[in-house]
N, C-alpha and C. Protein backbone atom coordinates (compact mmCIF):
# COMPACT_ATOMS: atom_id res chain seq x y z
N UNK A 1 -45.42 214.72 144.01
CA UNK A 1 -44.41 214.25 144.96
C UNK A 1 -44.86 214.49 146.40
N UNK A 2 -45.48 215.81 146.52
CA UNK A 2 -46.00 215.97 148.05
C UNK A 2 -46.96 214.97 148.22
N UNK A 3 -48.05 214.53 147.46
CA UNK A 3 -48.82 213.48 147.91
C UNK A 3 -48.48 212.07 148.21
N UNK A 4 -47.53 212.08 147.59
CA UNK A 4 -46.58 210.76 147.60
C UNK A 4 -45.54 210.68 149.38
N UNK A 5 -46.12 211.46 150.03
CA UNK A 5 -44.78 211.67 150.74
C UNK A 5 -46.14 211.90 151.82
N UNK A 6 -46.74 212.43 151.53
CA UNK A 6 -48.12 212.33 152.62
C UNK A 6 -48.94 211.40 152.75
N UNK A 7 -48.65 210.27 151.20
CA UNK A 7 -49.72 209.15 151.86
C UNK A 7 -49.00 208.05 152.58
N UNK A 8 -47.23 208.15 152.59
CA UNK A 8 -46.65 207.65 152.93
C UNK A 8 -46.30 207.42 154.26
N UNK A 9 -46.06 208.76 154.75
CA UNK A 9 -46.48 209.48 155.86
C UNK A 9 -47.48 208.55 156.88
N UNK A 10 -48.83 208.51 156.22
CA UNK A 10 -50.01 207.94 156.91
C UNK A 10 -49.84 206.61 157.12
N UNK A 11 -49.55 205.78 156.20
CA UNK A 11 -49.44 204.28 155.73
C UNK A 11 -48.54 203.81 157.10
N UNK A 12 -47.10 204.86 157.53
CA UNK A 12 -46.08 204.35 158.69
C UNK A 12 -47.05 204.78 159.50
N UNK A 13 -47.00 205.99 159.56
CA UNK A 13 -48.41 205.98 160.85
C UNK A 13 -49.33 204.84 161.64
N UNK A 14 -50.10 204.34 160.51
CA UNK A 14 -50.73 203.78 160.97
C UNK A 14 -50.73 202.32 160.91
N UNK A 15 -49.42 201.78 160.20
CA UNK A 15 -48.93 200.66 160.99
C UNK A 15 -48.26 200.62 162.17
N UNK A 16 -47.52 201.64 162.52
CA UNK A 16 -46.88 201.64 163.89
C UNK A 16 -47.88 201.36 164.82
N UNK A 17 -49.31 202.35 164.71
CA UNK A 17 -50.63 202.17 165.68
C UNK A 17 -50.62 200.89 165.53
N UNK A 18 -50.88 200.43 164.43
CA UNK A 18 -51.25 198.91 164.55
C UNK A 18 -50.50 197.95 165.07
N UNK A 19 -49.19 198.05 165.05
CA UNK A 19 -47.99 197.16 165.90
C UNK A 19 -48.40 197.00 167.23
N UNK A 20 -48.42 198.32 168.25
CA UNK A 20 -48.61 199.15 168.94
C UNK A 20 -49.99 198.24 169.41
N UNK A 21 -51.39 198.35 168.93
CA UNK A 21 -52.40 197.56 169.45
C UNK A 21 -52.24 196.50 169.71
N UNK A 22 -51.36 195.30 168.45
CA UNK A 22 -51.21 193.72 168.76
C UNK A 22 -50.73 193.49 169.59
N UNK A 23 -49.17 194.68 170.17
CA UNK A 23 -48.59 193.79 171.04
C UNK A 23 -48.70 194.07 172.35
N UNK A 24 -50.19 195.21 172.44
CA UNK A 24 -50.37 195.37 173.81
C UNK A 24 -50.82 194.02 174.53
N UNK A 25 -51.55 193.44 173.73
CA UNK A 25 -52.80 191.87 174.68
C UNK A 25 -51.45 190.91 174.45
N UNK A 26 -51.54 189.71 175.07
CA UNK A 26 -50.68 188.77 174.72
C UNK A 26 -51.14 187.63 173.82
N UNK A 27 -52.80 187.50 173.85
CA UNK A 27 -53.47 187.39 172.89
C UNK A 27 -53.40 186.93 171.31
N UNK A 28 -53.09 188.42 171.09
CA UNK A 28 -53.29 189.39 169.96
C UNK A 28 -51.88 189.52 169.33
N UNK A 29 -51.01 189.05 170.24
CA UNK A 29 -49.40 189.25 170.25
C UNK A 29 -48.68 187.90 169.61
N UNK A 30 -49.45 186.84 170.24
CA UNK A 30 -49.28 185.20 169.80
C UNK A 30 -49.87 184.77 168.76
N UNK A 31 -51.29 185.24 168.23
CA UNK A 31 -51.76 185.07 167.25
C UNK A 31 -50.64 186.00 165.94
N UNK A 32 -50.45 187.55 166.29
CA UNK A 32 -49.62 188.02 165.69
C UNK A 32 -48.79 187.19 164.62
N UNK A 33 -47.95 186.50 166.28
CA UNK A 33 -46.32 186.27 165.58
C UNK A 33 -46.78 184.97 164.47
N UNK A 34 -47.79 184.11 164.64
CA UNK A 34 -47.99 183.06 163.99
C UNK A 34 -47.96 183.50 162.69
N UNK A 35 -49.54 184.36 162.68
CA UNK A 35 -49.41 184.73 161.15
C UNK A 35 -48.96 185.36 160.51
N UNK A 36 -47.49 185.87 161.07
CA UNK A 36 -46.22 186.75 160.64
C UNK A 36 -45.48 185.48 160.30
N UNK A 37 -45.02 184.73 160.86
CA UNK A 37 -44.22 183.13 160.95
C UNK A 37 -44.90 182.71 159.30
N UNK A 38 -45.79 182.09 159.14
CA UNK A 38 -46.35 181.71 158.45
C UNK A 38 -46.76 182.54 156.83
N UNK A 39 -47.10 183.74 157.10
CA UNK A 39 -46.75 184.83 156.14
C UNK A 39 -45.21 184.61 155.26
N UNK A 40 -44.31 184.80 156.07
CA UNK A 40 -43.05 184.67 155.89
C UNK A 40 -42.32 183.17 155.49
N UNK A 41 -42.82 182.07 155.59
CA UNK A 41 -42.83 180.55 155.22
C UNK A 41 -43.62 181.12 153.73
N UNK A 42 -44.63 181.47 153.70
CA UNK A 42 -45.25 180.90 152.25
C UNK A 42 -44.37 182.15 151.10
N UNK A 43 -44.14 183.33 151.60
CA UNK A 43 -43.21 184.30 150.97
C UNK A 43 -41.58 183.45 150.78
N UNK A 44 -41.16 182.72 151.56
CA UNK A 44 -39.91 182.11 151.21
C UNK A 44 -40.16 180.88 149.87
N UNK A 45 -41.44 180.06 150.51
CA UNK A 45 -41.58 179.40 149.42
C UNK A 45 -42.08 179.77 148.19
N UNK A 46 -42.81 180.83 148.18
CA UNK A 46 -43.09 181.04 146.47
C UNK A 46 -42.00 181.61 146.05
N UNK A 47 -40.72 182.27 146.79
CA UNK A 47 -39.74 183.21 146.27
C UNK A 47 -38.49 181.75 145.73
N UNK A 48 -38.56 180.45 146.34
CA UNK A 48 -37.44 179.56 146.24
C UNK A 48 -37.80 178.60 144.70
N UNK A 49 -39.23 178.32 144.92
CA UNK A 49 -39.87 177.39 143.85
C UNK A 49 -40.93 178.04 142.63
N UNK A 50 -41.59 179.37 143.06
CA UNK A 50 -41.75 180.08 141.44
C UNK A 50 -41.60 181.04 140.94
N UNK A 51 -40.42 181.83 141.95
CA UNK A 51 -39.86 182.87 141.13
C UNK A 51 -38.90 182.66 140.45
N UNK A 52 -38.44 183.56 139.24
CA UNK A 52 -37.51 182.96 138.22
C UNK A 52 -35.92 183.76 138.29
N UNK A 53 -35.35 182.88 138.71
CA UNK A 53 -34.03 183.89 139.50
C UNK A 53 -32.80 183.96 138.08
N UNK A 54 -33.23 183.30 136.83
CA UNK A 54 -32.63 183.31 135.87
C UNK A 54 -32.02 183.95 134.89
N UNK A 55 -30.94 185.17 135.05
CA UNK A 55 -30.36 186.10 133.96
C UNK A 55 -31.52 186.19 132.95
N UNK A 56 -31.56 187.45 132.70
CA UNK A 56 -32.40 187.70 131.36
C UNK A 56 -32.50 188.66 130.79
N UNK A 57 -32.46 189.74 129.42
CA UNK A 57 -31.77 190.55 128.79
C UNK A 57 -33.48 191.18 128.61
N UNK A 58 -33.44 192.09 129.09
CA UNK A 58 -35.01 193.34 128.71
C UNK A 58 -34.61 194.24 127.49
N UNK A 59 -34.84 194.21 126.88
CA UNK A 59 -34.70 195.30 125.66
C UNK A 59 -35.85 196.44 125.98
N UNK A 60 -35.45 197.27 125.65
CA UNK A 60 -36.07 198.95 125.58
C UNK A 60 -37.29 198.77 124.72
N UNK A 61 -38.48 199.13 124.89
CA UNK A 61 -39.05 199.22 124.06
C UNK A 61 -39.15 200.55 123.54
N UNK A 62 -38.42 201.77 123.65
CA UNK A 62 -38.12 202.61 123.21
C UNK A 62 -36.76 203.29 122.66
N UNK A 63 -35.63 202.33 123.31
CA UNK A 63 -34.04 202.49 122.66
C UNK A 63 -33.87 201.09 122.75
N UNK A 64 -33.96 200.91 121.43
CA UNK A 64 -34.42 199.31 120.58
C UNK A 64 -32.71 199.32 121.12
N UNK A 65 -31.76 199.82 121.29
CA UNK A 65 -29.85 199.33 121.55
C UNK A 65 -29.58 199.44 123.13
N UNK A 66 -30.93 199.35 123.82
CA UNK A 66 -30.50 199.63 124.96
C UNK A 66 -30.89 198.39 125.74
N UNK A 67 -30.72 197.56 126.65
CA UNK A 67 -30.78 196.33 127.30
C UNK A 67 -30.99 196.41 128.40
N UNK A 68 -31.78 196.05 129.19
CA UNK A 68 -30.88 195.83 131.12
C UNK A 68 -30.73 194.53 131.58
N UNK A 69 -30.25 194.22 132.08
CA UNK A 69 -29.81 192.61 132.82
C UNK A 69 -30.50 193.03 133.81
N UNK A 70 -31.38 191.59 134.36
CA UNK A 70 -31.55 191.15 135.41
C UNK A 70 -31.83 190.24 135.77
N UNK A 71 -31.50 190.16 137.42
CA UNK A 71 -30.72 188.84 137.84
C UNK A 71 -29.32 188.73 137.17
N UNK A 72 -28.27 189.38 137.11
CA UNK A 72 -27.37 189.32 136.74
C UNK A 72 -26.16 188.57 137.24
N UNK A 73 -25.94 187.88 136.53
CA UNK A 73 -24.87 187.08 137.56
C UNK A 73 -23.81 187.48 138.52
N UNK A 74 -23.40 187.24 139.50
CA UNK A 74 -21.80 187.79 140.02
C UNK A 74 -20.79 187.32 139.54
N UNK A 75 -20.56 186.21 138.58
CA UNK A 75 -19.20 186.46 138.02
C UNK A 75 -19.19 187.47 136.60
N UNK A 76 -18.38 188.29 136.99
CA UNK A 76 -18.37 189.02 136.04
C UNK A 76 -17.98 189.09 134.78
N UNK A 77 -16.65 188.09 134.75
CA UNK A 77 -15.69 187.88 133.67
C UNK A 77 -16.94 186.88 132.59
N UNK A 78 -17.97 186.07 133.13
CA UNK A 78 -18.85 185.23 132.93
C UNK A 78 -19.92 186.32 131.79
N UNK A 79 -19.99 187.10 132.72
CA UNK A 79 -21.02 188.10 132.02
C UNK A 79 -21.03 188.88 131.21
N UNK A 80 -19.14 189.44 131.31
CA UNK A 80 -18.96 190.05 130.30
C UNK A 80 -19.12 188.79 128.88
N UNK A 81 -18.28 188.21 128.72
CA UNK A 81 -18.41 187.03 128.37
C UNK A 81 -19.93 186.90 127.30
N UNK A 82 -21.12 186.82 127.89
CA UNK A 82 -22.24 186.64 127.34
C UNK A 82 -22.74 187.85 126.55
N UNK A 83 -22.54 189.29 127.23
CA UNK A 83 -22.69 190.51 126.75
C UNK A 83 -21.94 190.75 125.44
N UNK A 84 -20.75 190.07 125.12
CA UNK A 84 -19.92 190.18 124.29
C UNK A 84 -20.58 189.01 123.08
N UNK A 85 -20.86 187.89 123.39
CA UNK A 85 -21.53 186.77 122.30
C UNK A 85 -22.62 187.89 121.62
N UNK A 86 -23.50 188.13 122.92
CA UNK A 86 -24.59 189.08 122.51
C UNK A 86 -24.69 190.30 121.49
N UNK A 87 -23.83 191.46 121.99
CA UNK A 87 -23.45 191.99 121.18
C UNK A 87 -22.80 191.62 119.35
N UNK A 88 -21.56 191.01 119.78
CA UNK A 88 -21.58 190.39 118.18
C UNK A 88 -22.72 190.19 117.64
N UNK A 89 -23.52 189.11 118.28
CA UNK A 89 -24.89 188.87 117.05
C UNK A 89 -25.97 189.93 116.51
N UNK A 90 -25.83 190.77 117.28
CA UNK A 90 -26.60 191.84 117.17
C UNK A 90 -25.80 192.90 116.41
N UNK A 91 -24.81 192.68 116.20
CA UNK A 91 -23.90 193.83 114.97
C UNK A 91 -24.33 193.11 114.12
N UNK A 92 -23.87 191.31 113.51
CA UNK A 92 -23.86 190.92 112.66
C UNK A 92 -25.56 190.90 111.97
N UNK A 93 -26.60 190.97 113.34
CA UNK A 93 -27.66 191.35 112.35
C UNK A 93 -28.19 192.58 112.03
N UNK A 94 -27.93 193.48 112.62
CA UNK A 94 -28.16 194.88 112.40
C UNK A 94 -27.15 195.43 111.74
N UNK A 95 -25.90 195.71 111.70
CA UNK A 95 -25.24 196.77 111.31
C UNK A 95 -24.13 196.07 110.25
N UNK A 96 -23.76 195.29 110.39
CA UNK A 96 -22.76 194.46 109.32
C UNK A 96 -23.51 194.61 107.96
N UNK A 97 -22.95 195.08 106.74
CA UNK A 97 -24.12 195.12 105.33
C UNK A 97 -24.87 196.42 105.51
N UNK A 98 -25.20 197.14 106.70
CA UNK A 98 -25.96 198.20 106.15
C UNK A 98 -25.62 199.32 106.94
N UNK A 99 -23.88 199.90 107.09
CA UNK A 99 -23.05 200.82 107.45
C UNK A 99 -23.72 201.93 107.38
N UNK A 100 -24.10 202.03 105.71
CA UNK A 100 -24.23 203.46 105.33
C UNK A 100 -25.75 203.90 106.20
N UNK A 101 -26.43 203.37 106.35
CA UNK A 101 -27.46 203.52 107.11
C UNK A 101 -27.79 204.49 108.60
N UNK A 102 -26.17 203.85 109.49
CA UNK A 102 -25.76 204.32 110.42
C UNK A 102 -24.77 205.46 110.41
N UNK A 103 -24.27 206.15 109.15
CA UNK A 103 -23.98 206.99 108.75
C UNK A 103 -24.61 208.80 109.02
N UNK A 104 -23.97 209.19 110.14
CA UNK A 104 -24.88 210.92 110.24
C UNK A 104 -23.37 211.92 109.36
N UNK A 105 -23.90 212.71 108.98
CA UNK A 105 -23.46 213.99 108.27
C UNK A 105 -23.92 215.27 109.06
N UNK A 106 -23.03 215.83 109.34
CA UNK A 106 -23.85 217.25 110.28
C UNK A 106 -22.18 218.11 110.25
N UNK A 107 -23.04 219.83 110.57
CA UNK A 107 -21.73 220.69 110.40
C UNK A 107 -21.72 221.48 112.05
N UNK A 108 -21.09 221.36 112.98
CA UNK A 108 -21.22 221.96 114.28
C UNK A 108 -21.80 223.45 114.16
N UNK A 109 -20.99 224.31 113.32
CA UNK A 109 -21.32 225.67 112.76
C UNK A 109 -21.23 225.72 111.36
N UNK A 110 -22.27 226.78 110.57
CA UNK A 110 -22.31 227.16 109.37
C UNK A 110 -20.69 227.49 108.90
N UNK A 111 -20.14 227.97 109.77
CA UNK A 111 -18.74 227.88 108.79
C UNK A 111 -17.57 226.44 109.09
N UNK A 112 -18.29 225.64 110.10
CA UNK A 112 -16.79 224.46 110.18
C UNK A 112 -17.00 223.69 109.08
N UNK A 113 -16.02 222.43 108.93
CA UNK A 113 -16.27 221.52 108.19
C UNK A 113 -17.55 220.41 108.50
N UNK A 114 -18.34 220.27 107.05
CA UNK A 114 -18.79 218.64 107.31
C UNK A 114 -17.79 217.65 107.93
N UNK A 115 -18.76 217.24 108.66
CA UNK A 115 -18.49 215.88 109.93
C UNK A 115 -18.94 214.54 109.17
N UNK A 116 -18.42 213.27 109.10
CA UNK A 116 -19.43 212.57 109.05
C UNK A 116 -19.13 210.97 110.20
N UNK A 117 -19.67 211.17 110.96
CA UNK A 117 -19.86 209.95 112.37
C UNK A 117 -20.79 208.59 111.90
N UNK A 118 -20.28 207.59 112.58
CA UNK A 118 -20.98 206.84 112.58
C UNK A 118 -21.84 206.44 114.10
N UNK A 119 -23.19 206.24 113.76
CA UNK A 119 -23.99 206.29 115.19
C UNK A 119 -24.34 204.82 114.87
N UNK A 120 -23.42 204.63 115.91
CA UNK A 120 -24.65 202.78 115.97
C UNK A 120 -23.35 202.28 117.01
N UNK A 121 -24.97 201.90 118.51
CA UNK A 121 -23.89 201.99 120.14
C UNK A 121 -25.04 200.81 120.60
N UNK A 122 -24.63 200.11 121.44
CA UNK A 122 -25.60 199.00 122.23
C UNK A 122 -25.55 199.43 123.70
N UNK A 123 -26.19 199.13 124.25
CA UNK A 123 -26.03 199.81 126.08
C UNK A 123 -26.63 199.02 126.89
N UNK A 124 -25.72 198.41 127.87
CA UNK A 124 -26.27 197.71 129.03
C UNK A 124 -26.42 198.00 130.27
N UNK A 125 -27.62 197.61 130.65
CA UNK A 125 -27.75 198.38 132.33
C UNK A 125 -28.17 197.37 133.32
N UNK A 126 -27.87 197.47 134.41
CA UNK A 126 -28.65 196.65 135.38
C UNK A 126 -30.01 197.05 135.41
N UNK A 127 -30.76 195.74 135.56
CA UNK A 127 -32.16 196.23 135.85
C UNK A 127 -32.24 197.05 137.44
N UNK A 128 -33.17 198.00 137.49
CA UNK A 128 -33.28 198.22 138.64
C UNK A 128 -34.41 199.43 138.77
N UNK A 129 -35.62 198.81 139.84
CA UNK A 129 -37.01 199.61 140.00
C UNK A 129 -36.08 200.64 141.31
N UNK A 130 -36.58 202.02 141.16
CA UNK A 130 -36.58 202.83 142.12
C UNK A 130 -38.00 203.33 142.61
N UNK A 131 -38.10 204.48 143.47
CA UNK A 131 -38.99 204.36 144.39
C UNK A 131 -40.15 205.94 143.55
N UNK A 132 -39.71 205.72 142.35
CA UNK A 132 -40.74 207.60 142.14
C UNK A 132 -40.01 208.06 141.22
N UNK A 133 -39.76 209.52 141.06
CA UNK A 133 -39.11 210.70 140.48
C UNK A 133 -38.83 211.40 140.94
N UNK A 134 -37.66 212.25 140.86
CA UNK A 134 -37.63 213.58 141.21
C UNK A 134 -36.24 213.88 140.32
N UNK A 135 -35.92 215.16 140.70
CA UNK A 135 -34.96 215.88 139.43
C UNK A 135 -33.69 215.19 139.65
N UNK A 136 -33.16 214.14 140.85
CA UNK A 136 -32.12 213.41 140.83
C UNK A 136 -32.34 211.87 140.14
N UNK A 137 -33.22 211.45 139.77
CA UNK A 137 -33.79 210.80 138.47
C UNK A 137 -34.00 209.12 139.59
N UNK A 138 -34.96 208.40 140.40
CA UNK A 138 -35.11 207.47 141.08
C UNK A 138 -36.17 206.90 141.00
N UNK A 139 -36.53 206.50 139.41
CA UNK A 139 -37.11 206.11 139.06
C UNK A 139 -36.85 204.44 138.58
N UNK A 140 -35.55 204.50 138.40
CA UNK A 140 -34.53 203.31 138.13
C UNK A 140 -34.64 202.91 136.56
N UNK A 141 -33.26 202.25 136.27
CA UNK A 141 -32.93 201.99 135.03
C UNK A 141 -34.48 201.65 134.18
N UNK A 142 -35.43 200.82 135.09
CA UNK A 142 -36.60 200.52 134.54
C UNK A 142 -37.51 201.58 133.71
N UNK A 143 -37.38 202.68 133.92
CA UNK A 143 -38.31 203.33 133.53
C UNK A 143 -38.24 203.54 132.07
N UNK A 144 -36.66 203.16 131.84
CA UNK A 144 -36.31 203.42 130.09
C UNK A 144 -37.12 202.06 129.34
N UNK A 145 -37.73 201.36 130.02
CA UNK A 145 -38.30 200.05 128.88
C UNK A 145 -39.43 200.81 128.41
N UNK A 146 -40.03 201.40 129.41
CA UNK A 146 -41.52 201.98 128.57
C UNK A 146 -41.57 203.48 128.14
N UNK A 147 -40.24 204.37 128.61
CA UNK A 147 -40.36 205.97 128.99
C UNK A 147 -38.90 206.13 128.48
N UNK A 148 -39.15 207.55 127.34
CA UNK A 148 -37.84 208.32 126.92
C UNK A 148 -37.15 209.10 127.81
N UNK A 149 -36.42 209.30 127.72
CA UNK A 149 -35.60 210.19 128.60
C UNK A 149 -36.35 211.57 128.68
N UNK A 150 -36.83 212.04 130.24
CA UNK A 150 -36.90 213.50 130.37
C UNK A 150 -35.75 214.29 130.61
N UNK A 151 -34.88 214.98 130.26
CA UNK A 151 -34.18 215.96 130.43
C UNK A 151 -34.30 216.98 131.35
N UNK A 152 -35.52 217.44 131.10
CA UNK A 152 -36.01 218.91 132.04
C UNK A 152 -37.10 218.57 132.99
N UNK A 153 -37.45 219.72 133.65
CA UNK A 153 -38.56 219.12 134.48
C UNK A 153 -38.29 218.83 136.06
N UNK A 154 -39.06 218.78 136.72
CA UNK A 154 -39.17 218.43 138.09
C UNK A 154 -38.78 217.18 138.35
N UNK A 155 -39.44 216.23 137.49
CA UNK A 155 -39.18 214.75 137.35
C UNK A 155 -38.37 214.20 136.48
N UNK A 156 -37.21 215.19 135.81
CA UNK A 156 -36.26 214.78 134.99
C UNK A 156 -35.49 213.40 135.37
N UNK A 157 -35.89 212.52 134.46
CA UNK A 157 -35.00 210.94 134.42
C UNK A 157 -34.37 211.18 133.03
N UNK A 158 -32.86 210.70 133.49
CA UNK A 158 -31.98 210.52 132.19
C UNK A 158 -31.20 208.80 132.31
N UNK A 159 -30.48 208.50 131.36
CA UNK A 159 -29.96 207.20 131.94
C UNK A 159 -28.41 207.75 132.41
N UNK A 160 -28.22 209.23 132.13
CA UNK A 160 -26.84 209.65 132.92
C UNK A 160 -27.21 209.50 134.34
N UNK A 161 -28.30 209.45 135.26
CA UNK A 161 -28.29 209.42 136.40
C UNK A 161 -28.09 207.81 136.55
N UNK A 162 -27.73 206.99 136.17
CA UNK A 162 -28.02 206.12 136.68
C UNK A 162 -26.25 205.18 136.31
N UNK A 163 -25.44 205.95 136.05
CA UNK A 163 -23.87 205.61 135.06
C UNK A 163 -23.31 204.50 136.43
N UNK A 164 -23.89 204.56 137.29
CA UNK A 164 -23.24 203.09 138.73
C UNK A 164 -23.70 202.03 138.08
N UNK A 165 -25.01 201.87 137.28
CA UNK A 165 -25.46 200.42 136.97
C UNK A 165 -25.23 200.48 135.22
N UNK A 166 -24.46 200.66 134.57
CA UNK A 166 -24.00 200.92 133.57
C UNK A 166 -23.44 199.24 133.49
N UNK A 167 -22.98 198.48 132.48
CA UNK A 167 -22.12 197.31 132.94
C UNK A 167 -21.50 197.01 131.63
N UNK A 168 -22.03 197.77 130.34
CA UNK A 168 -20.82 197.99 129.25
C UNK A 168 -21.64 198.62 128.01
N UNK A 169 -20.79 198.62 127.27
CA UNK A 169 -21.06 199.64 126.12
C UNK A 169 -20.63 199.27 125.20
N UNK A 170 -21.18 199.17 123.66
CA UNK A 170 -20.72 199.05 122.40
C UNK A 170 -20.96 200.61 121.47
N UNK A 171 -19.40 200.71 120.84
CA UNK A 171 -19.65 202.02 120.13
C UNK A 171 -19.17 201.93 118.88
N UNK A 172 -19.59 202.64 117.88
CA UNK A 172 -18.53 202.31 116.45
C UNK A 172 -18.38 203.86 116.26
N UNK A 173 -16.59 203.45 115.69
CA UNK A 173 -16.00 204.67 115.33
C UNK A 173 -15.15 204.19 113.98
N UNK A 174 -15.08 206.02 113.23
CA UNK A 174 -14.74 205.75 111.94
C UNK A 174 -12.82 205.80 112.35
N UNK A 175 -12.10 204.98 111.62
CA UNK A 175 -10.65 205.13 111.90
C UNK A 175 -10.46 206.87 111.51
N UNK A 176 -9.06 206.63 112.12
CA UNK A 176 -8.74 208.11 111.94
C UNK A 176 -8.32 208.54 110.41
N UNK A 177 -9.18 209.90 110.34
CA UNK A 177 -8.88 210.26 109.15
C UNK A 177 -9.57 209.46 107.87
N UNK A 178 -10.88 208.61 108.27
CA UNK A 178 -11.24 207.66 107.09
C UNK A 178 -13.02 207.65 107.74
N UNK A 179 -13.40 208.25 106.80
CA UNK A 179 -15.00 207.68 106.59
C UNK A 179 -15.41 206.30 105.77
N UNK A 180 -15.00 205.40 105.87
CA UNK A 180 -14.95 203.82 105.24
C UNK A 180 -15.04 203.28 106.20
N UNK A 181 -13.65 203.27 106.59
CA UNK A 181 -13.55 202.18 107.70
C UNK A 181 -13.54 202.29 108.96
N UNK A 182 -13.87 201.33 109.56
CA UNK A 182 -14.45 201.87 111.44
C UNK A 182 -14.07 200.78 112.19
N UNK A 183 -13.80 201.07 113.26
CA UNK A 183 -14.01 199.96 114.48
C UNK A 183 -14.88 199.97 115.42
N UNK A 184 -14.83 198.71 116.13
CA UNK A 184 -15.93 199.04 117.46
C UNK A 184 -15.50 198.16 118.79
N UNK A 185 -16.02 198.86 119.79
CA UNK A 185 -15.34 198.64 120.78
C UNK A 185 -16.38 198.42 121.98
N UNK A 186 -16.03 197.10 122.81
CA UNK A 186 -17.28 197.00 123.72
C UNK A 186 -16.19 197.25 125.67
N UNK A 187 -16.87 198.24 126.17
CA UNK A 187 -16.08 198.94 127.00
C UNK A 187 -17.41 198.40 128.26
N UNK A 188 -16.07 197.83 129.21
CA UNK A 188 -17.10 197.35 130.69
C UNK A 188 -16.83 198.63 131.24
N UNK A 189 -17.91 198.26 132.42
CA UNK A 189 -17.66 199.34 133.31
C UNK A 189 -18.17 198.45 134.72
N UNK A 190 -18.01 199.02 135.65
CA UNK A 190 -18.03 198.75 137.28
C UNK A 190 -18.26 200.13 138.21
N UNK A 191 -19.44 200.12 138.96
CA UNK A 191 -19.40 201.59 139.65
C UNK A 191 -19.57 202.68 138.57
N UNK A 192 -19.56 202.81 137.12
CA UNK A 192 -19.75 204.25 136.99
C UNK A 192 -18.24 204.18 136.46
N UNK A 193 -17.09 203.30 136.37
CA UNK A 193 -15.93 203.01 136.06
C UNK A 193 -16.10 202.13 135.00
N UNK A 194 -14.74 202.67 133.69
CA UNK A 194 -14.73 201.72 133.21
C UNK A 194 -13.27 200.46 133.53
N UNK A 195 -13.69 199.18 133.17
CA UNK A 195 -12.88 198.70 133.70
C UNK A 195 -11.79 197.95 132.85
N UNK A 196 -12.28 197.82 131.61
CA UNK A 196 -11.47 196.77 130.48
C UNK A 196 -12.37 197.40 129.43
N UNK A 197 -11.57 196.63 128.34
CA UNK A 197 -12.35 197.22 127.01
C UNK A 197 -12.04 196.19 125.90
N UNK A 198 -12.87 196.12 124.75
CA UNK A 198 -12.56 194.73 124.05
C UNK A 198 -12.82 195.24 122.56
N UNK A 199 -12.35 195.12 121.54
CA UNK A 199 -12.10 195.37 120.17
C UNK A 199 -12.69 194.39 119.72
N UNK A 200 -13.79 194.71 119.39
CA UNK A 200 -15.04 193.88 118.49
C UNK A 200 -14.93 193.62 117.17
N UNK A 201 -14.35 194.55 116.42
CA UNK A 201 -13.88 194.49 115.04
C UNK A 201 -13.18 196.12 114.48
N UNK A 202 -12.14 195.65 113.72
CA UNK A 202 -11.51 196.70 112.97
C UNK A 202 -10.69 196.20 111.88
N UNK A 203 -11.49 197.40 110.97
CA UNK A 203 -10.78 197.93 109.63
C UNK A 203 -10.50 198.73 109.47
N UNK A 204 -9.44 199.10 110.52
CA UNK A 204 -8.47 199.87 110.13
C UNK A 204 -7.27 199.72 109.31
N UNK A 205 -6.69 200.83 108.57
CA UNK A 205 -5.20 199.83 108.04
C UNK A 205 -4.27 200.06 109.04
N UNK A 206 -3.43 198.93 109.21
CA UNK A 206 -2.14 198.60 109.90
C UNK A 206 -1.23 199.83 109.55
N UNK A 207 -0.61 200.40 110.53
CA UNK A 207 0.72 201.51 109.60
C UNK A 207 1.83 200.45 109.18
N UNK A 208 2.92 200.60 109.07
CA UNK A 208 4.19 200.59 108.63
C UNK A 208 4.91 200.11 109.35
């Protein structure tokens, strides 16, 4: 991190010098602005005609249930919308037919009762590159496509640091009082907020 911050250091440095030289001559100052002008024309045009400004869903290559959007649209109701098509298809091919699979058994302490949960959650994030690491995790949502979560460490990245670009969640839970039957629930969020929530499926029984 210190080297990172010292070569950075140099890099402003010594463009400022360099500002600093062009715009002493008038020269050097006119030629400048041209090929700044022109720099900035061919950067608009490759950014209008071949960059791809088109929504598109990144999957984790290490939390195969984890996603990020980018380029994400601004209507939201739109997006939830697609996240929700999405999701369904991805229960109906993963988890619909093979429950027991997603099935954990575990006892908190040697004397409580067996537990038994169902684990199977989808997670969406905004895409987003940050600038490095450090123990407040600014590395950006990106780093989870190729990199597990560090926990500890100097350079600890988790995806809890990052719960502002969160944009919804799928979870399955067993009804109350019943290891059979479960529901699941896909919960937006906004800011680190959640904002609505949507009942994906349940078999639960109805009371009385």
């Amino acid at each position: 991190m210190a080297f990172i911050l010292i070569l950075s250091f140099i890099i402003i440095a010594f463009l400022i010098i360099a500002i600093i030289w062009l715009l002493k001559n008038p020269i050097r100052r006119k030629y400048s602005f041209t090929v700044l002008g022109l720099a900035l024309l061919f950067l608009l045009i490759y950014n209008v005609f071949f960059v791809d400004h088109s929504m598109r869903f990144i999957q984790s290559k290490v939390y195969p249930n984890l996603y990020l959007v980018d380029n994400e649209i601004s209507d939201r109701d739109s997006l939830n919308r697609i996240i929700k098509k999405m999701a369904i298809e991805k229960m109906n091919a993963e988890f619909i037919g093979n429950e027991n699979k997603f099935k954990s058994h575990y006892k908190a302490t040697d004397v409580s009762d067996s537990r038994t949960d169902m684990d199977y959650h989808i997670d969406f994030y905004t895409y987003f590159e940050g600038w490095g690491t450090d123990p407040f995790g600014q590395a950006g949502t990106a780093h989870f496509i190729e990199n597990e979560e560090d926990p500890g460490g100097f350079s600890s990245e988790e995806l809890s640091h990052y719960n502002q670009y969160r944009i919804a969640s799928l979870s399955v839970q067993f009804c109350k009082n019943d290891t059979v039957n479960y529901y699941s629930v896909l919960r937006y969020y906004q800011q680190g907020n959640e904002t609505i929530s949507d009942t994906i499926i349940s078999k639960c029984r109805r009371k009385n």
